[in-house]
N, C-alpha and C. Protein backbone atom coordinates (compact mmCIF):
# COMPACT_ATOMS: atom_id res chain seq x y z
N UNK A 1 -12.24 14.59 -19.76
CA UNK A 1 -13.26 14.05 -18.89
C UNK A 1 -12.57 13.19 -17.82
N UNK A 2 -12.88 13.37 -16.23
CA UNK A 2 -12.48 12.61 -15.37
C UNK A 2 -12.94 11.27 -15.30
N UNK A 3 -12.17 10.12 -14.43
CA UNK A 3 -12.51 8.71 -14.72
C UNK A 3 -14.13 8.61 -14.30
N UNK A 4 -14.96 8.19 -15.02
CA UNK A 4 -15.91 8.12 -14.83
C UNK A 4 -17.03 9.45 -14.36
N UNK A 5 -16.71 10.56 -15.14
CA UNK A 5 -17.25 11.54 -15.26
C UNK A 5 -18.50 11.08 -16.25
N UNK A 6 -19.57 11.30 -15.96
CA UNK A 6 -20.59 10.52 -17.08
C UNK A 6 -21.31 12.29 -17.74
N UNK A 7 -20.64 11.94 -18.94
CA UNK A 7 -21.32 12.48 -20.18
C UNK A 7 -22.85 13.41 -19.72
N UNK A 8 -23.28 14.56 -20.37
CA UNK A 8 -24.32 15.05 -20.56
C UNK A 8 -25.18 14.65 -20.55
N UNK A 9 -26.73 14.57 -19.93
CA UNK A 9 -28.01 13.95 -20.22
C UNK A 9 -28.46 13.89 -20.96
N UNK A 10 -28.07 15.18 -21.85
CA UNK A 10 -28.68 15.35 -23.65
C UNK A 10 -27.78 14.98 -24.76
N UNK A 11 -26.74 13.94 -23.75
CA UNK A 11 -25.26 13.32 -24.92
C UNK A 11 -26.29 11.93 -25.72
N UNK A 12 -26.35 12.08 -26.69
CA UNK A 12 -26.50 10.49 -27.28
C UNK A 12 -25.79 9.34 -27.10
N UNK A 13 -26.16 7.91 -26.69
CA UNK A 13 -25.66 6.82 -26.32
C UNK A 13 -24.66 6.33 -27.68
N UNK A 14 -25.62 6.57 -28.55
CA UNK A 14 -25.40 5.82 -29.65
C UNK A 14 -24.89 7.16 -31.13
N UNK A 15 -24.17 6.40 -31.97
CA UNK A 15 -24.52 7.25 -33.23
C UNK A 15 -25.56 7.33 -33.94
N UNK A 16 -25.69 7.79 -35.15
CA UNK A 16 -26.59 7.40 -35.79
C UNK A 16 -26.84 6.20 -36.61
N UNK A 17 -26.23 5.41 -36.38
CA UNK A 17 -26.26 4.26 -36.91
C UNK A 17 -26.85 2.83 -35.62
N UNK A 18 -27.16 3.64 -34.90
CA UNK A 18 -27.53 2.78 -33.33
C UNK A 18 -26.87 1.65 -33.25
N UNK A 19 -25.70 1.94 -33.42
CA UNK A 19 -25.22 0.53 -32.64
C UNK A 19 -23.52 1.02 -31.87
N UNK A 20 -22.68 2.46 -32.80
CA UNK A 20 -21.51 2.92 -32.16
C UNK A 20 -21.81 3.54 -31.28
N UNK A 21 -21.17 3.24 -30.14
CA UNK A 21 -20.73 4.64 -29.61
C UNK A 21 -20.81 5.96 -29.39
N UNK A 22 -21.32 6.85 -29.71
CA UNK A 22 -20.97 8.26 -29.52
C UNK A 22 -19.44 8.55 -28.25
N UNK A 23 -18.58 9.54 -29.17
CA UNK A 23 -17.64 9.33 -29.02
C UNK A 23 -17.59 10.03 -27.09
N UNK A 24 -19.00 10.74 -26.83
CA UNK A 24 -18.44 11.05 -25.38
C UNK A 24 -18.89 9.81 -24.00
N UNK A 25 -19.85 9.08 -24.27
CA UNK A 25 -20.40 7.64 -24.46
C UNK A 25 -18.86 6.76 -24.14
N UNK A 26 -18.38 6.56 -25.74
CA UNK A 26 -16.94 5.94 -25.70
C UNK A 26 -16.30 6.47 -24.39
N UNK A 27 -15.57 7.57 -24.39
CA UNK A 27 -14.68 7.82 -23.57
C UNK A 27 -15.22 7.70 -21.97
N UNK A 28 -16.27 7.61 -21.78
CA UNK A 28 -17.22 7.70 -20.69
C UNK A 28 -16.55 6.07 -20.30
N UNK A 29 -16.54 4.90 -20.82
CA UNK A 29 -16.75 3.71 -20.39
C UNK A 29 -15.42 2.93 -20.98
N UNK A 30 -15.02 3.72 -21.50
CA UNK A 30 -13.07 3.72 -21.63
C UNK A 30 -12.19 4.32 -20.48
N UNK A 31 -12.31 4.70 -19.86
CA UNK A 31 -11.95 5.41 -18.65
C UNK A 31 -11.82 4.44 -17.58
N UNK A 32 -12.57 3.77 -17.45
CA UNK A 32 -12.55 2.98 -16.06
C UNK A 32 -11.80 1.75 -16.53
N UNK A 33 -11.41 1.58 -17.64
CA UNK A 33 -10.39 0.69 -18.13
C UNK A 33 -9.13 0.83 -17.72
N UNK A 34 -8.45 1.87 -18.04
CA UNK A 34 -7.37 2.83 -18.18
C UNK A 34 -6.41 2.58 -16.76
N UNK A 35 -5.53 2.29 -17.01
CA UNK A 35 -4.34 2.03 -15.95
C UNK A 35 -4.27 3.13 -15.01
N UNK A 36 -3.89 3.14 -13.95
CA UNK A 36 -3.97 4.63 -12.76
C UNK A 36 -2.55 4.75 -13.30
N UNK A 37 -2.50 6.38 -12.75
CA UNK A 37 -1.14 6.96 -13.11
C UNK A 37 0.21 6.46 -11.98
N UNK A 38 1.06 6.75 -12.56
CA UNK A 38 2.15 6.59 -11.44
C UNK A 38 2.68 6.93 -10.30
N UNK A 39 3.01 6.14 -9.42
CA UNK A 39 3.36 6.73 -8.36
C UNK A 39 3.84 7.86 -8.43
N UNK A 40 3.98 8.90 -7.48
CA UNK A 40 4.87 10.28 -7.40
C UNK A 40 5.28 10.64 -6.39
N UNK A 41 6.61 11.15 -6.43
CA UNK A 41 7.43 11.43 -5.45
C UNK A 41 7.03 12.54 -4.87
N UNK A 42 6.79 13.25 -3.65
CA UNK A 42 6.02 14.74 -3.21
C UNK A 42 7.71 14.99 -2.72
N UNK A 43 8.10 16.06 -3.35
CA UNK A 43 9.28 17.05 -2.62
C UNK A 43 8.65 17.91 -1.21
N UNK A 44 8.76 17.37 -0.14
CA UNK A 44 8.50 17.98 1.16
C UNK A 44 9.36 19.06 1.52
N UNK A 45 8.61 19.95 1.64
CA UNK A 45 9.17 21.37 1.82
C UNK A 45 9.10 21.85 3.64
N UNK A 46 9.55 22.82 3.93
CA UNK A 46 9.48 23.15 5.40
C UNK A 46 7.94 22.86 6.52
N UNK A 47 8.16 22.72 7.20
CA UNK A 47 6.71 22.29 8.11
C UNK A 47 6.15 23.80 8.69
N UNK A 48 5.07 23.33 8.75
CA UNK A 48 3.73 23.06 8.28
C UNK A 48 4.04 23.12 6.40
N UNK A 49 3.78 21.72 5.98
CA UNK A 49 3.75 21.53 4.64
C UNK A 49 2.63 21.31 3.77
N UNK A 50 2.18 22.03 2.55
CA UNK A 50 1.11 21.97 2.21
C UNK A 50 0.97 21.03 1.04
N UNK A 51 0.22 20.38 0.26
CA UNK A 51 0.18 20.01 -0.36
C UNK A 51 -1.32 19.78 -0.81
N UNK A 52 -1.46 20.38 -2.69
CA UNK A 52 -2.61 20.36 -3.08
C UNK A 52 -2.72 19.07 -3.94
N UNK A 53 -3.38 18.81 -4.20
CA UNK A 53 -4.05 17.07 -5.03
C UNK A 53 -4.31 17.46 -6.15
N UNK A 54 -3.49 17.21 -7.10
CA UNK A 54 -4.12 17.64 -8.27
C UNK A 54 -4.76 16.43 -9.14
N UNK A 55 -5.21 15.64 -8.26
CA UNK A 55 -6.02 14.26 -9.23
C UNK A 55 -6.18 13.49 -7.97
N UNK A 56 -7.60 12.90 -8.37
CA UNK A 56 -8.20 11.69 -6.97
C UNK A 56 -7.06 10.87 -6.60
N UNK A 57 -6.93 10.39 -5.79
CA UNK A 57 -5.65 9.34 -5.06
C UNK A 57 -5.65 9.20 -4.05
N UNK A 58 -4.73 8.32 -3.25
CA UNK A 58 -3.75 8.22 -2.02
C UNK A 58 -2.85 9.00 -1.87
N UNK A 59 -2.83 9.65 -0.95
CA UNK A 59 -1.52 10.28 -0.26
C UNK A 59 -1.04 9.32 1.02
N UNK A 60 0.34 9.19 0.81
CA UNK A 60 0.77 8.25 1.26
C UNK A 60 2.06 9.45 2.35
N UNK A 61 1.83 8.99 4.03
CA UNK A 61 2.05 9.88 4.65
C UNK A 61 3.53 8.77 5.24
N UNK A 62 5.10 8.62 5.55
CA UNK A 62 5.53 7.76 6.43
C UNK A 62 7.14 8.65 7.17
N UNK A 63 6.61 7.85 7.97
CA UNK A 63 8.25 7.84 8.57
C UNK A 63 8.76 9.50 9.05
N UNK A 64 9.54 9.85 9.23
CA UNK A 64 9.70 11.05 9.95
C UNK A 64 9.31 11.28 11.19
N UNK A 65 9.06 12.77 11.89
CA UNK A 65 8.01 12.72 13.05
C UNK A 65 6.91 13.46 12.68
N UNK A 66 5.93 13.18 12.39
CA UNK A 66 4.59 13.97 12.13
C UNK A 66 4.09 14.25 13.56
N UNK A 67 3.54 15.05 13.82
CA UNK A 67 2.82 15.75 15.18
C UNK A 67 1.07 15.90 14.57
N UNK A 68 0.57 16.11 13.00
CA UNK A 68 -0.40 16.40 12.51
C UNK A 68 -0.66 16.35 11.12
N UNK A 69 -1.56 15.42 10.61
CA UNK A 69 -2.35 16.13 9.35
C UNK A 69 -3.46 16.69 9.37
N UNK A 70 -3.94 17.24 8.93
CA UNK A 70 -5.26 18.10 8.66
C UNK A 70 -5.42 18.11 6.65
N UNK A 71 -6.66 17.72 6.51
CA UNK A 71 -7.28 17.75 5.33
C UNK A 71 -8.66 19.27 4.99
N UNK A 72 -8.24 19.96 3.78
CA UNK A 72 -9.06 21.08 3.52
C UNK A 72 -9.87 20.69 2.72
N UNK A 73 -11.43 20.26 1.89
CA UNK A 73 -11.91 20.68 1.02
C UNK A 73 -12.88 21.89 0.87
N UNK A 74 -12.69 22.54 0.12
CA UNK A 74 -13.71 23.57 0.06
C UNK A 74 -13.11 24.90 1.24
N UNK A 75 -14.13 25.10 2.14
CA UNK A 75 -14.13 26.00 3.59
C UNK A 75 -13.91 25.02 4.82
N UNK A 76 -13.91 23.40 4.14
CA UNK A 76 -13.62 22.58 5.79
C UNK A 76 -12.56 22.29 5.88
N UNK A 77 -12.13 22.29 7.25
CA UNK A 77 -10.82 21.81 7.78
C UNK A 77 -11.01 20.80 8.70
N UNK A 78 -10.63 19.33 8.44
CA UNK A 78 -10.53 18.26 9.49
C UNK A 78 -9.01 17.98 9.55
N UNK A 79 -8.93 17.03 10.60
CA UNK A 79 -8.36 16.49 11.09
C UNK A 79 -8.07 14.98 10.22
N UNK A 80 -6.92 14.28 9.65
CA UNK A 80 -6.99 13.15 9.44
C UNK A 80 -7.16 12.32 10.37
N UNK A 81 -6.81 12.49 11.73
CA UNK A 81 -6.58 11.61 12.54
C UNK A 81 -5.97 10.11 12.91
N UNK A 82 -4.49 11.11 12.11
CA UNK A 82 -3.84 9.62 12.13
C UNK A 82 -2.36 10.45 11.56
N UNK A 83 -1.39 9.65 11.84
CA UNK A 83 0.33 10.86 11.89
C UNK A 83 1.43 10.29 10.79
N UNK A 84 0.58 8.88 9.98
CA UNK A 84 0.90 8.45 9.41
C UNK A 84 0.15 7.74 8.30
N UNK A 85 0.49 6.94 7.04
CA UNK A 85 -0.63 6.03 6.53
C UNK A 85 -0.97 6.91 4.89
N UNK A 86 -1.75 6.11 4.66
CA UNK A 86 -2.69 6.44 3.35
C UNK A 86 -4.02 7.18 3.71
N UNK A 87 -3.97 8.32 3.05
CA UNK A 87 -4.98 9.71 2.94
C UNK A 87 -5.77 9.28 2.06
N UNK A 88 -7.04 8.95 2.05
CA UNK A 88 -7.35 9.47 0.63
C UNK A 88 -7.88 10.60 -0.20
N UNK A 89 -7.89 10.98 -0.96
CA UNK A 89 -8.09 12.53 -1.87
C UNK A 89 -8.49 12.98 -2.57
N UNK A 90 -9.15 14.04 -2.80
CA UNK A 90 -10.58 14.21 -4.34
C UNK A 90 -9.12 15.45 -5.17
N UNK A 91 -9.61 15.45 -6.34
CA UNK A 91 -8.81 17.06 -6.59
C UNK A 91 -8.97 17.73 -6.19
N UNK A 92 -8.22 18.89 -5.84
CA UNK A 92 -8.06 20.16 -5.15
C UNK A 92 -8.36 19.94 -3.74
N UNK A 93 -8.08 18.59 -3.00
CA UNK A 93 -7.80 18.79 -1.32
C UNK A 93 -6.50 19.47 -1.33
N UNK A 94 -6.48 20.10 -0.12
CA UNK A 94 -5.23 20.76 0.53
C UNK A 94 -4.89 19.61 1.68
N UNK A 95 -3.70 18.96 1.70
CA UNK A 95 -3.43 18.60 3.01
C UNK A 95 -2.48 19.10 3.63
N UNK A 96 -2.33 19.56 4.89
CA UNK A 96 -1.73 20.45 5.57
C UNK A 96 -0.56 18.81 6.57
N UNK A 97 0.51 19.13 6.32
CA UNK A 97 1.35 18.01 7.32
C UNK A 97 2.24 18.65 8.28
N UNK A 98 2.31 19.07 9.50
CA UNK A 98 2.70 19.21 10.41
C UNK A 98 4.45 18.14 10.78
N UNK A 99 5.34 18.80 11.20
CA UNK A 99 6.10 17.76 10.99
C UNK A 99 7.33 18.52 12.12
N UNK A 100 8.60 17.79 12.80
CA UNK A 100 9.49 17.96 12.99
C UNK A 100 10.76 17.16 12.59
N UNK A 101 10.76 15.98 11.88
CA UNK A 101 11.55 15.24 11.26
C UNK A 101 10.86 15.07 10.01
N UNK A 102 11.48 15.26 9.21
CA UNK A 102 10.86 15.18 7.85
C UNK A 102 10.11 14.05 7.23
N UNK A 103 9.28 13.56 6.53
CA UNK A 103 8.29 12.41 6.45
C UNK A 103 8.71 12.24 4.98
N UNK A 104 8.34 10.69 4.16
CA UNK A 104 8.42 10.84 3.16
C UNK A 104 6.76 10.58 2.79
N UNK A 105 6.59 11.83 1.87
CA UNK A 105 5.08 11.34 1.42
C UNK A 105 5.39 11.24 -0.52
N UNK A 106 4.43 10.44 -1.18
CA UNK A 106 4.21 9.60 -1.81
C UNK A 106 2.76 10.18 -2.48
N UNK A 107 2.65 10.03 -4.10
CA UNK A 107 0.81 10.54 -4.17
C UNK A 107 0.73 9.04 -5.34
N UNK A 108 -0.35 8.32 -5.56
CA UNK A 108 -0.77 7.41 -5.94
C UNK A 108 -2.02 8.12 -6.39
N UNK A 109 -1.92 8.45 -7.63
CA UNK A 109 -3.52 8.62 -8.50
C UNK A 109 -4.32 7.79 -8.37
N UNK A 110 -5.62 8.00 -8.64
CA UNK A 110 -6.32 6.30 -9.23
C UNK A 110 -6.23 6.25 -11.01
């Protein structure tokens, strides 16, 4: 279950003892406790460079020469509008980085 993915409508709050938990309940409100994952290093590959999100976060764009990002979800394609900086990201964005000096990018889960 994702951070704060909330449980089924027909999940029970409680056990049968009304006062635990039900264990999808538990994990439901244990989650937003939970430390974000670790920074990660993105190995930048030749330009136009793609990169998919495999978990909500920051993408962290610096240094190099960027000319463009562009962000995909779904069938849309925008524009970040901006050549540098912190992206932010659902799973499965595509971000597309445009580049002629190589950039270092960075992914920060939540």
């Amino acid at each position: 279950m994702a951070i704060g993915q909330v449980p089924a409508a027909n999940s029970p709050i409680v056990t049968g003892d009304g006062q635990t938990p039900s264990s999808a309940w538990y994990r439901f409100w244990a989650s937003f406790n939970s430390a974000p994952g670790a920074a990660q290093t993105v190995a930048v590959g030749a330009s136009p460079f793609s990169y998919t999100a495999n978990a909500n976060g920051v993408l962290i764009v610096s240094g190099g020469m960027v000319s463009a990002i562009a962000v995909t979800r779904g069938r849309v394609t925008v524009s970040a509008g901006v050549i540098a900086g912190a992206i932010p990201v659902s799973t499965g964005d595509l971000i597309k980085v445009t580049y002629s000096v190589l950039p270092t990018m960075t992914f920060l889960p939540n």
